[in-house]
PDB file of N, CA and C in Angstrom:
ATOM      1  N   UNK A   1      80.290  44.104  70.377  1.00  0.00           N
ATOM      2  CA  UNK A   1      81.468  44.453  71.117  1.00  0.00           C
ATOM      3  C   UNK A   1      81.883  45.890  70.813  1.00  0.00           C
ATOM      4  N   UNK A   2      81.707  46.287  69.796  1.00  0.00           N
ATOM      5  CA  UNK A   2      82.324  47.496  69.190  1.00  0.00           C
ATOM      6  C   UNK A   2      81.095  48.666  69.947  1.00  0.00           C
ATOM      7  N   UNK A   3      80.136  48.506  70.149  1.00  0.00           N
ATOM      8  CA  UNK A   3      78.947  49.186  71.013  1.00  0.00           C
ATOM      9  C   UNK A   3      79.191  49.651  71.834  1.00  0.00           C
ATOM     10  N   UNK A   4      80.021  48.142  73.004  1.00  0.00           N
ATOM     11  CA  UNK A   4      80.415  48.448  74.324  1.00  0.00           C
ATOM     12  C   UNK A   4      81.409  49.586  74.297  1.00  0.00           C
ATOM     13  N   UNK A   5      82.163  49.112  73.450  1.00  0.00           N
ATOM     14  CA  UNK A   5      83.756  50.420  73.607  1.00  0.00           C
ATOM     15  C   UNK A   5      83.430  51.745  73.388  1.00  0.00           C
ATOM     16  N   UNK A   6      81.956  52.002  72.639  1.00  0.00           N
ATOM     17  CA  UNK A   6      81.729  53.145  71.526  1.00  0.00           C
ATOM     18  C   UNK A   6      80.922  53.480  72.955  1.00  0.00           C
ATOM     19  N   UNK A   7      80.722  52.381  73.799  1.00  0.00           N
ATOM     20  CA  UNK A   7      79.601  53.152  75.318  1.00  0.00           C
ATOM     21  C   UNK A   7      80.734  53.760  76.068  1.00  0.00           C
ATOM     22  N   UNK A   8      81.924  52.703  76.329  1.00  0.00           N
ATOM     23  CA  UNK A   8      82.670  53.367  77.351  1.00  0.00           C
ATOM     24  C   UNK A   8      83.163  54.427  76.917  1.00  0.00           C
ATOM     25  N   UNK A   9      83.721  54.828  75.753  1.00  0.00           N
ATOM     26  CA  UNK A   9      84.638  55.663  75.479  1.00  0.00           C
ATOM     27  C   UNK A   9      83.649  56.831  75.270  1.00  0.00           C
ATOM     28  N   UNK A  10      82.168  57.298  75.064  1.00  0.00           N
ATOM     29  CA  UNK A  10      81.313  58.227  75.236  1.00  0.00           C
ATOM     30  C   UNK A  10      81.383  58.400  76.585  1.00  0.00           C
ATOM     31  N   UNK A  11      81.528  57.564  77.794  1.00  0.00           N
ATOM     32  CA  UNK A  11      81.240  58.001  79.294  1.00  0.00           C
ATOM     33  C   UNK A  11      82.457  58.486  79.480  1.00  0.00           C
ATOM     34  N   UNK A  12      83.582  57.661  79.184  1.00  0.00           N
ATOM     35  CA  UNK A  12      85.052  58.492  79.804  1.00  0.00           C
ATOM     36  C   UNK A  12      85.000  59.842  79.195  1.00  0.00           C
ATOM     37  N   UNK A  13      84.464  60.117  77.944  1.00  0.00           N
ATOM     38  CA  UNK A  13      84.400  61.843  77.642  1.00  0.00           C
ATOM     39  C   UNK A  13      84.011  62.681  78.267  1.00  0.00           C
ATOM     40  N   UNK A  14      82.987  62.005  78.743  1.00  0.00           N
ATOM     41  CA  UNK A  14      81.832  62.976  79.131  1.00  0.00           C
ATOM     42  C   UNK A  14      82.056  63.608  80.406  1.00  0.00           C
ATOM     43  N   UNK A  15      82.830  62.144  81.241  1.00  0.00           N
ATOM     44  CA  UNK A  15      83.111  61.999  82.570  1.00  0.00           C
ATOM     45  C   UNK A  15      81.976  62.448  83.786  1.00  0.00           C
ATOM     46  N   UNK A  16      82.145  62.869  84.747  1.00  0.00           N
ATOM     47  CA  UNK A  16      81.321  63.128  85.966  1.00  0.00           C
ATOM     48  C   UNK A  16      80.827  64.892  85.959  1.00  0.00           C
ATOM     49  N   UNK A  17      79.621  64.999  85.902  1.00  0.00           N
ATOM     50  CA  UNK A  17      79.408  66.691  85.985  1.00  0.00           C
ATOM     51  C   UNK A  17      79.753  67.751  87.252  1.00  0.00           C
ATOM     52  N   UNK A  18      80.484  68.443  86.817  1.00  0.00           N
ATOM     53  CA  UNK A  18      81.024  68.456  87.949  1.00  0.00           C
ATOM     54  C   UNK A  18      81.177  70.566  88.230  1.00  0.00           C
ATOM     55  N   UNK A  19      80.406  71.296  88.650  1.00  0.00           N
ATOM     56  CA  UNK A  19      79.970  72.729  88.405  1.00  0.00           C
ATOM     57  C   UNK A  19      81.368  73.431  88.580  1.00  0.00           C
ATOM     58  N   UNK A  20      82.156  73.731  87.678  1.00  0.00           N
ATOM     59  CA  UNK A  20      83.634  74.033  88.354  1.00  0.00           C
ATOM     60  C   UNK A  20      83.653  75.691  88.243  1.00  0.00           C
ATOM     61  N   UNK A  21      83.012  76.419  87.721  1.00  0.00           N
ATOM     62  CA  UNK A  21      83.076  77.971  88.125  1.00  0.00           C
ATOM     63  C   UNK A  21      81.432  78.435  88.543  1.00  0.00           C
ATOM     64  N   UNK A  22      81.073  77.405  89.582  1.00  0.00           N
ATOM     65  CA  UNK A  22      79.538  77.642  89.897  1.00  0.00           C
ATOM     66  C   UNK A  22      78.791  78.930  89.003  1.00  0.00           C
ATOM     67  N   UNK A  23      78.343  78.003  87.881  1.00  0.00           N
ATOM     68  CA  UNK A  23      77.792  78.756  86.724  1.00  0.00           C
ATOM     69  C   UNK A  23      76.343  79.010  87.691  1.00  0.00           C
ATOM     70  N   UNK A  24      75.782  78.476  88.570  1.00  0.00           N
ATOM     71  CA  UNK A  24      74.618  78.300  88.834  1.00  0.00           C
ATOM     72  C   UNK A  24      74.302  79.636  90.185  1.00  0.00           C
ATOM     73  N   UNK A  25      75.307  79.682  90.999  1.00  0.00           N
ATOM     74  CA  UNK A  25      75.706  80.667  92.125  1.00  0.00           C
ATOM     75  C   UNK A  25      74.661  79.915  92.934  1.00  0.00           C
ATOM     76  N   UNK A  26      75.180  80.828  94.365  1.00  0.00           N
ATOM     77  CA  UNK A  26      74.434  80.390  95.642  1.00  0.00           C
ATOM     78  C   UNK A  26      73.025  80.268  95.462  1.00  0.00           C
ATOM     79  N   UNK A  27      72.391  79.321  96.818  1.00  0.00           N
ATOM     80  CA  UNK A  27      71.152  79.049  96.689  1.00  0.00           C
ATOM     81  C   UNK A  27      70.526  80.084  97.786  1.00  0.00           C
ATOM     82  N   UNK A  28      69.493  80.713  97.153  1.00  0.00           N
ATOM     83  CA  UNK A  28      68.875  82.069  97.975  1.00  0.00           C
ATOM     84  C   UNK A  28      67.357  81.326  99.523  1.00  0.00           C
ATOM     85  N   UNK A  29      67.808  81.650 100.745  1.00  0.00           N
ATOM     86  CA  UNK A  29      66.793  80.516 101.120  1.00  0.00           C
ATOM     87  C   UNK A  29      65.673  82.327 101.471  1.00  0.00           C
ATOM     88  N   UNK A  30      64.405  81.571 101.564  1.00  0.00           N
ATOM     89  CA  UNK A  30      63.304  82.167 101.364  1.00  0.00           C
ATOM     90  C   UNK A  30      62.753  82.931 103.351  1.00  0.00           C
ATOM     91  N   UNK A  31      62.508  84.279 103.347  1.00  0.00           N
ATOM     92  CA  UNK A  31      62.123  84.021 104.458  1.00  0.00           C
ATOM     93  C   UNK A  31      61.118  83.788 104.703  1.00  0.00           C
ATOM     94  N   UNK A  32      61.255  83.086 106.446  1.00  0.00           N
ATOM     95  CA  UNK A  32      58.944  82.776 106.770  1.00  0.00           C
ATOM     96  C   UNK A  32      59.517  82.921 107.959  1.00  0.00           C
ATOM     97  N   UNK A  33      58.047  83.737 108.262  1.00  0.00           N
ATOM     98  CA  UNK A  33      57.605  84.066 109.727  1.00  0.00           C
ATOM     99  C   UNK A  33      56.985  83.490 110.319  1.00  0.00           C
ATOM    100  N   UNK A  34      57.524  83.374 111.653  1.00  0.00           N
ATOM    101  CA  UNK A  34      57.233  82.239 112.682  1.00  0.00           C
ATOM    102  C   UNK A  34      55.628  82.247 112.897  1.00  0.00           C
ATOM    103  N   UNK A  35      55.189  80.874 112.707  1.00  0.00           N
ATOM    104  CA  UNK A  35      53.874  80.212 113.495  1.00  0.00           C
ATOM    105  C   UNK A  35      53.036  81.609 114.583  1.00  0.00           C
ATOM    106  N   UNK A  36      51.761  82.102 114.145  1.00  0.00           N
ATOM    107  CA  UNK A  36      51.034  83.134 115.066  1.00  0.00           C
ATOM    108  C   UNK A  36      51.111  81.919 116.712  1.00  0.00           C
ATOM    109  N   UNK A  37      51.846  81.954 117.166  1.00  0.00           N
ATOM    110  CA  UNK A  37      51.642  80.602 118.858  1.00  0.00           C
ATOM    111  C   UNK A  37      52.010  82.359 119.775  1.00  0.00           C
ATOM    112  N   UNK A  38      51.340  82.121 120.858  1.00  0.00           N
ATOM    113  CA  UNK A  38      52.052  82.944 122.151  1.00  0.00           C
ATOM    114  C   UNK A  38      53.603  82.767 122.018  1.00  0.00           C
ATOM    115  N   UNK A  39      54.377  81.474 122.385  1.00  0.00           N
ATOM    116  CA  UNK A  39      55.349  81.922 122.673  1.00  0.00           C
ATOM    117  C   UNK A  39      56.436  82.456 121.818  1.00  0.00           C
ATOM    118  N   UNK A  40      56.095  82.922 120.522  1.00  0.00           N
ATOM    119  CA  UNK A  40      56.268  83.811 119.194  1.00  0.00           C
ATOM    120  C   UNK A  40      55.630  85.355 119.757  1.00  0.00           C
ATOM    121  N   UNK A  41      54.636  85.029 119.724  1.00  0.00           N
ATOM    122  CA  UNK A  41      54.367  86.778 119.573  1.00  0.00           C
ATOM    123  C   UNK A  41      54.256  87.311 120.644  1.00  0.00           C
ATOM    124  N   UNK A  42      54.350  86.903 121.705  1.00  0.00           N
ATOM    125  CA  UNK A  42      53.973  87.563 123.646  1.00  0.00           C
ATOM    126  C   UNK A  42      55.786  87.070 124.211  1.00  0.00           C
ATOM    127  N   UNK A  43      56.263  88.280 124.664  1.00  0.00           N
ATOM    128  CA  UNK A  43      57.592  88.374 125.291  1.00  0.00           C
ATOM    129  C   UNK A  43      57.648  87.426 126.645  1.00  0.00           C
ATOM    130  N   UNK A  44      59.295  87.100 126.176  1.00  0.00           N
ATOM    131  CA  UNK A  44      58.943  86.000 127.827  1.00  0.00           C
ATOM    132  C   UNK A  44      58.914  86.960 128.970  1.00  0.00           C
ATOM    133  N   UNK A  45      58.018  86.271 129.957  1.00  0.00           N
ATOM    134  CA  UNK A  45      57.925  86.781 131.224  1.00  0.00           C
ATOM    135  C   UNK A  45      58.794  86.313 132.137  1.00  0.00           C
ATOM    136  N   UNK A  46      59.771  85.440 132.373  1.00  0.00           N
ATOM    137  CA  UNK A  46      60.747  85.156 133.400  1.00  0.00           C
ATOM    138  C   UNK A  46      61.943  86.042 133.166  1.00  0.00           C
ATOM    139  N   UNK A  47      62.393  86.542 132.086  1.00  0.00           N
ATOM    140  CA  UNK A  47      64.038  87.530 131.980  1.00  0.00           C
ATOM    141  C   UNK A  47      63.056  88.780 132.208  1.00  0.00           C
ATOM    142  N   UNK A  48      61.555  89.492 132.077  1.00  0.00           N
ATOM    143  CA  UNK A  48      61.233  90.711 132.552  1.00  0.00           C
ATOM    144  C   UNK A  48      61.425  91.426 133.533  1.00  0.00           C
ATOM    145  N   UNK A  49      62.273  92.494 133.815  1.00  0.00           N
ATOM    146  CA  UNK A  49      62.586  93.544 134.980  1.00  0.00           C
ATOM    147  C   UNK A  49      61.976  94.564 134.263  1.00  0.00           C
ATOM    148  N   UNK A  50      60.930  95.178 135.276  1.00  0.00           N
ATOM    149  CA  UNK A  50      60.278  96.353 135.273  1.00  0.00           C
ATOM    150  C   UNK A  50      61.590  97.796 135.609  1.00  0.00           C
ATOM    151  N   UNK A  51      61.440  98.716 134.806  1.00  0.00           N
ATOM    152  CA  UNK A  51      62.740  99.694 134.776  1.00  0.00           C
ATOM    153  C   UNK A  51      62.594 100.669 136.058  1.00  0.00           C
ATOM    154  N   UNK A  52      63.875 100.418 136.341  1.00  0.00           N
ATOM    155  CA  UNK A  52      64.076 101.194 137.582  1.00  0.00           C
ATOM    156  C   UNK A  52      63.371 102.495 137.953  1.00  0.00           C
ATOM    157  N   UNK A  53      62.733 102.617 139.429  1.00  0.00           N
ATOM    158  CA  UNK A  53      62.232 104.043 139.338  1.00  0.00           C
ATOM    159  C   UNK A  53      62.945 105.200 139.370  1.00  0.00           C
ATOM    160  N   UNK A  54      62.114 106.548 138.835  1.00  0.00           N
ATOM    161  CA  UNK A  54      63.504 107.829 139.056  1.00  0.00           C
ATOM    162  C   UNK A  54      63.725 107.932 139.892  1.00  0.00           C
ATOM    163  N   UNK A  55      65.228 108.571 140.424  1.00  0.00           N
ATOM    164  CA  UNK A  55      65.755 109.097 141.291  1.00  0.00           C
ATOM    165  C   UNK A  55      65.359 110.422 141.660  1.00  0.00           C
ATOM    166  N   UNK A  56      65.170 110.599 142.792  1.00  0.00           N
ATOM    167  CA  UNK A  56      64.744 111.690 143.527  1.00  0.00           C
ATOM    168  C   UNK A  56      65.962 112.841 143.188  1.00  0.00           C
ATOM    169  N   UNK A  57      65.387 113.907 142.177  1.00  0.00           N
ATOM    170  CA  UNK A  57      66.853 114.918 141.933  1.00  0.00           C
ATOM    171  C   UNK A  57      66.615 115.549 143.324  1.00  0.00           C
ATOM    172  N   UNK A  58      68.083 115.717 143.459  1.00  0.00           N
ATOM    173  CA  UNK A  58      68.723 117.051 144.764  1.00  0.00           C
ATOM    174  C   UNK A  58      68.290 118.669 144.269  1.00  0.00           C
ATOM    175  N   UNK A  59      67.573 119.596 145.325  1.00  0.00           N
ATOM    176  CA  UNK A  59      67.724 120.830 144.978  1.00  0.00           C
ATOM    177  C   UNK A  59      68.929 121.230 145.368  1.00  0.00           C
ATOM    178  N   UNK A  60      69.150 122.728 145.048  1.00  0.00           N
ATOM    179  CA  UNK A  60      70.338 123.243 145.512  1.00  0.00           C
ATOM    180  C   UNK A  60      70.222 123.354 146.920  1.00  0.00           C
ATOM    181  N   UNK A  61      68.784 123.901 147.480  1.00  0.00           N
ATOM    182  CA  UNK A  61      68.332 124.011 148.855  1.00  0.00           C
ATOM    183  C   UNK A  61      68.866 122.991 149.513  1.00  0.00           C
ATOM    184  N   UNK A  62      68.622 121.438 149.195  1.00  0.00           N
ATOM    185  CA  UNK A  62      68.745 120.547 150.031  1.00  0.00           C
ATOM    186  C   UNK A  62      70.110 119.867 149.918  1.00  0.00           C
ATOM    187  N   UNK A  63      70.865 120.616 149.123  1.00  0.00           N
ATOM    188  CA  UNK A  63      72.089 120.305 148.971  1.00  0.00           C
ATOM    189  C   UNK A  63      73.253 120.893 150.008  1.00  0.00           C
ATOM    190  N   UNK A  64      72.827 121.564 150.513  1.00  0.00           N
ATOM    191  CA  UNK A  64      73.842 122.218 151.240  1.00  0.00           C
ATOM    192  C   UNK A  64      73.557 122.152 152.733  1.00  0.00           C
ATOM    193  N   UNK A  65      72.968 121.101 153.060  1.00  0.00           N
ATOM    194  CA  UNK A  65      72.373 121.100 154.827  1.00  0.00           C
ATOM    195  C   UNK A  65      73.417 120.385 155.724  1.00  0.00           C
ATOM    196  N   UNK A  66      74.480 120.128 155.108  1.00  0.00           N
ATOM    197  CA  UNK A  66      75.700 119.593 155.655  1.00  0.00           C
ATOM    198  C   UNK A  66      76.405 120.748 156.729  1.00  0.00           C
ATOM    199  N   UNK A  67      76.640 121.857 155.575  1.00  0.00           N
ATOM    200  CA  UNK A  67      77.201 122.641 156.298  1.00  0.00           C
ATOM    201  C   UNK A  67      78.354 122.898 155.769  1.00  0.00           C
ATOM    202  N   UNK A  68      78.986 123.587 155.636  1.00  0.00           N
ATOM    203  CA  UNK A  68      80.689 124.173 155.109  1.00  0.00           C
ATOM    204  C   UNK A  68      81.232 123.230 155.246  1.00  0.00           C
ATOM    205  N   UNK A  69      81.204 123.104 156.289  1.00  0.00           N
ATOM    206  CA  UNK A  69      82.281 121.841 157.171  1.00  0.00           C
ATOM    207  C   UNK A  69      82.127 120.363 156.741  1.00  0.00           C
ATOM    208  N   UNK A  70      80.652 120.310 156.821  1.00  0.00           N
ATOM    209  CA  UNK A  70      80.734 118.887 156.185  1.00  0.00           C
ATOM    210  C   UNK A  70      80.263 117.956 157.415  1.00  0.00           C
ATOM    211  N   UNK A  71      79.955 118.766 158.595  1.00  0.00           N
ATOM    212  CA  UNK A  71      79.541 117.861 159.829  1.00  0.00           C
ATOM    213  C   UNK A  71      78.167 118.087 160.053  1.00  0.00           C
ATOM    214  N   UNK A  72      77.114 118.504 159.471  1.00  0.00           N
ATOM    215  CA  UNK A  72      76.022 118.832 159.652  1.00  0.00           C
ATOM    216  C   UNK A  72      75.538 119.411 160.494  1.00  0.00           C
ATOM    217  N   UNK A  73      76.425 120.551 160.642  1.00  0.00           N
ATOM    218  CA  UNK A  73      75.487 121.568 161.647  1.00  0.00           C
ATOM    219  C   UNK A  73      76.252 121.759 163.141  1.00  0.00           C
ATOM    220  N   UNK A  74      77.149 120.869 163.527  1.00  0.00           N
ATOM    221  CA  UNK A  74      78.126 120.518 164.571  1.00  0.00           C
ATOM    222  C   UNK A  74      78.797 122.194 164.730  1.00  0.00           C
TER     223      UNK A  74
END
């Protein structure tokens, strides 16, 4: 009988472990690179837009065929 009490009263000391100023700190996760598969390493093809073509710049020449006025030549 005296065992049992000498058990409980060692567990109530001891009580539940419990990390109260995380002696241990965060857990670091590891990186990995995705599986060599196509749809990893080859870009999707349905959101692809080919980039707009250039715009044709204005010379000064062809800038002014309006006319002063603005009526083309009228």
């Amino acid at each position: 009988m005296r065992a049992f009490i000498a058990l409980v009263v060692v567990c109530m000391a001891t009580g539940c472990y419990h990390d109260k100023y995380n002696v241990n700190g965060p857990k670091v996760e590891d990186y990995q690179l995705p599986p060599n598969e196509a749809r990893y390493t080859e870009p999707d093809k349905a959101t692809y837009r080919a980039p707009p073509a250039p715009k044709k710049e204005e010379n000064l020449k062809d800038r002014g065929k309006a006319g002063p006025s603005g009526l083309g030549g009228l």
